[in-house]
C-alpha atoms as a PDB file:
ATOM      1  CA  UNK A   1       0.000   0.000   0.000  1.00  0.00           C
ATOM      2  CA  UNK A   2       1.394   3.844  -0.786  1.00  0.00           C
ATOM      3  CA  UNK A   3       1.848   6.144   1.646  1.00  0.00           C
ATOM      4  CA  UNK A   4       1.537  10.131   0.910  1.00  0.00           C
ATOM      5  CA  UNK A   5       4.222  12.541   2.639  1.00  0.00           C
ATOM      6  CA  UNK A   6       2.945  16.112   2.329  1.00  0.00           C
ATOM      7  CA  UNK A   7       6.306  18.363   3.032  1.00  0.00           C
ATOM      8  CA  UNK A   8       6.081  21.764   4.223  1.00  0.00           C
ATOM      9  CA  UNK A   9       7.283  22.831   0.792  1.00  0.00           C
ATOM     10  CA  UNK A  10       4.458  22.160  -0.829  1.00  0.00           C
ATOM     11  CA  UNK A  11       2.148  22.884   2.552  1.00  0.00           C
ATOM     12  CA  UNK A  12       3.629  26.560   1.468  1.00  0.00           C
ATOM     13  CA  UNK A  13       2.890  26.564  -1.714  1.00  0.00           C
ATOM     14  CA  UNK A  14      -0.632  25.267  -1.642  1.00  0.00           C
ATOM     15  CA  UNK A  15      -1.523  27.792   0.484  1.00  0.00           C
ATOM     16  CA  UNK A  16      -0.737  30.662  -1.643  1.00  0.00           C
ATOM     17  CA  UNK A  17      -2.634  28.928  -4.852  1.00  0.00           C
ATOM     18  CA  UNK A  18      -5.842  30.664  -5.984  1.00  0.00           C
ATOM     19  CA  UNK A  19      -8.782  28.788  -4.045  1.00  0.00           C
ATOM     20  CA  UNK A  20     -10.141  26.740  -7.370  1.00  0.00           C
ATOM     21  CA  UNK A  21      -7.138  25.344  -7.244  1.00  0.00           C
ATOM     22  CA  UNK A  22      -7.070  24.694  -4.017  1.00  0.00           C
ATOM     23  CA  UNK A  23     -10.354  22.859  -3.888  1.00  0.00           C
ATOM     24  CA  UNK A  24      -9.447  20.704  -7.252  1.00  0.00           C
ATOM     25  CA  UNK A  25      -6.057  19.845  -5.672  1.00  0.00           C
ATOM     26  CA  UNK A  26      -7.517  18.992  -2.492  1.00  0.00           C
ATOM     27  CA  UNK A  27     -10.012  17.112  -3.612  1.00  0.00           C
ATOM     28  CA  UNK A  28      -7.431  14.588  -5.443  1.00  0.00           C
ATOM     29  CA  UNK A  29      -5.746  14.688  -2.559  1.00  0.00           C
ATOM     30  CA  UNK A  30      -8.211  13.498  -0.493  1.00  0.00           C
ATOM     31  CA  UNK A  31      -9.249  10.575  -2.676  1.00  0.00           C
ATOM     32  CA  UNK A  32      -5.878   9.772  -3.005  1.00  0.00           C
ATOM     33  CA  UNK A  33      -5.782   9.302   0.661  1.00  0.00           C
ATOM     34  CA  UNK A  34      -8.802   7.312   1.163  1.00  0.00           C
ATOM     35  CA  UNK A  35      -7.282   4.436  -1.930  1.00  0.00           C
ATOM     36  CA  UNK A  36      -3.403   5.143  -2.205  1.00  0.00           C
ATOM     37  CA  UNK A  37      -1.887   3.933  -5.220  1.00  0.00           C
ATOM     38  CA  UNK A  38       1.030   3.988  -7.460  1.00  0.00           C
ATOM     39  CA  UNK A  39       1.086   7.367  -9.679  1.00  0.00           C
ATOM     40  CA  UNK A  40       1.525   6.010 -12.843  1.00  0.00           C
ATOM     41  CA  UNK A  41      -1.865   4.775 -12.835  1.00  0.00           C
ATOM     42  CA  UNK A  42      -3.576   8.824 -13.353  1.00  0.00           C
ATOM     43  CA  UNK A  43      -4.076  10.539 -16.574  1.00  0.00           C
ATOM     44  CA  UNK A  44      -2.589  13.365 -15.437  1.00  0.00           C
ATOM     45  CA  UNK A  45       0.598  11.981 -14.249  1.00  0.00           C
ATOM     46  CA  UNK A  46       3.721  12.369 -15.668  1.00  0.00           C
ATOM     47  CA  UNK A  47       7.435  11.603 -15.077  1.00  0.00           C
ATOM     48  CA  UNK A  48       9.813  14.654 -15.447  1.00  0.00           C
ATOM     49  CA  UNK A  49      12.663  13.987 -18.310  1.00  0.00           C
ATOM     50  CA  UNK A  50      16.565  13.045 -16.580  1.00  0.00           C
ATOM     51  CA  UNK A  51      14.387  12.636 -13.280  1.00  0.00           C
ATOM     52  CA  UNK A  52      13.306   8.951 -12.967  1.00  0.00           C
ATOM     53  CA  UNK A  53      11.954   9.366  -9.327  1.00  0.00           C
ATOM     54  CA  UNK A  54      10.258  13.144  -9.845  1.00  0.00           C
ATOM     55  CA  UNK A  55       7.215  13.699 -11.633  1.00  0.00           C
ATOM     56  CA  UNK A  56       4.155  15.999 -11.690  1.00  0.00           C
ATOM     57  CA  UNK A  57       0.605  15.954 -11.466  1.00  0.00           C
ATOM     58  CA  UNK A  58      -1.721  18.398 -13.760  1.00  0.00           C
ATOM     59  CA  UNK A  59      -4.509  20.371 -12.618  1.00  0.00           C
ATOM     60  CA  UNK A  60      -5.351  22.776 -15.361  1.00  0.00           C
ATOM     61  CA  UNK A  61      -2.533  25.306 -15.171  1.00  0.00           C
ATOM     62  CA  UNK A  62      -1.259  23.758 -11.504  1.00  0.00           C
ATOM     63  CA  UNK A  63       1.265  21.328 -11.000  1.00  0.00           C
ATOM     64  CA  UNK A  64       2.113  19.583  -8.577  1.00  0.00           C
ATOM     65  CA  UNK A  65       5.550  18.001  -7.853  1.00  0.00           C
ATOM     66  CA  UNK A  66       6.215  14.672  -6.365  1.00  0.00           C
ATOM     67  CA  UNK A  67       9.287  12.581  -5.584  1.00  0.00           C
ATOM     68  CA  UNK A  68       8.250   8.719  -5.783  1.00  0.00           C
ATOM     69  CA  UNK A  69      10.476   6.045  -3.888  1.00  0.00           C
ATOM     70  CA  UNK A  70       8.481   3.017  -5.798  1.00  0.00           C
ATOM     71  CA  UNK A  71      10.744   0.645  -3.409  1.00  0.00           C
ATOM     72  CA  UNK A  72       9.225   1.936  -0.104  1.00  0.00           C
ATOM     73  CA  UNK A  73       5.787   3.047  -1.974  1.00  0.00           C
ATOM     74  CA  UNK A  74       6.043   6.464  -0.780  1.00  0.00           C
ATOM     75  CA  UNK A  75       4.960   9.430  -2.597  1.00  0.00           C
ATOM     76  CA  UNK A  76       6.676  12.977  -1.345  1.00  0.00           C
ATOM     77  CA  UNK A  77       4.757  15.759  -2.665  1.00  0.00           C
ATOM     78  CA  UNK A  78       7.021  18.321  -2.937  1.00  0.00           C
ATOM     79  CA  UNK A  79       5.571  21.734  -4.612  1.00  0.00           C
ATOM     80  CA  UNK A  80       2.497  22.908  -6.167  1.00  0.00           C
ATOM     81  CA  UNK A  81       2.462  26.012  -8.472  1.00  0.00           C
ATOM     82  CA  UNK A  82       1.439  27.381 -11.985  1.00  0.00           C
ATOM     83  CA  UNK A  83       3.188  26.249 -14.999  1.00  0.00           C
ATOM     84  CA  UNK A  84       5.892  28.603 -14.688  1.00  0.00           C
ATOM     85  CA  UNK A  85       6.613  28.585 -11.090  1.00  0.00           C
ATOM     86  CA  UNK A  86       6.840  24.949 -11.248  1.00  0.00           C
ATOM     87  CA  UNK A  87       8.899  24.637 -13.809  1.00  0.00           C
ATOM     88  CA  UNK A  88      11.184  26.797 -12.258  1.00  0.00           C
ATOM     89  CA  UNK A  89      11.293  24.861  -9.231  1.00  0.00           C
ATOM     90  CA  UNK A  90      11.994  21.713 -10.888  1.00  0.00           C
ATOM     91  CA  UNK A  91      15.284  22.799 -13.243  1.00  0.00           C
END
């Protein structure tokens, strides 16, 4: 079974995300919580290029970024952000 680890990183972050956002995101999130499983399996998940353990989720012009350590099933969710600001982040 996954486990989710929310760092403060992205505990920042969220909060300062316009409130649609906010209620998408958290509403993934929550289902996410209630049946964890492995990241690949969403539409809207995708590994970042020369990063085999980061990838990102999209929400419309959000992202969010997420270490996975498939060995231990944990996913790290790093940083959320628009496009650019995530992008940014993740160089």
């Amino acid at each position: 079974m996954w486990s989710l680890v929310f760092e403060r990183s992205f505990q920042k972050s969220f909060r300062r995300i316009h409130s649609e956002a906010q209620s998408q995101i958290g509403d993934f999130l929550e289902a996410l919580q209630r049946n964890p499983r492995s990241p690949v399996e969403f539409q809207n998940f995708l590994l970042l290029v020369n990063r085999p353990n980061q990838g990102r989720f999209r929400f419309g012009k959000y992202r969010v970024g997420v270490t996975v350590d498939s060995e231990q099933k944990v996913i790290y969710f790093n940083f959320v952000g628009a496009r650019g600001d995530f992008y940014k982040q993740f160089r």
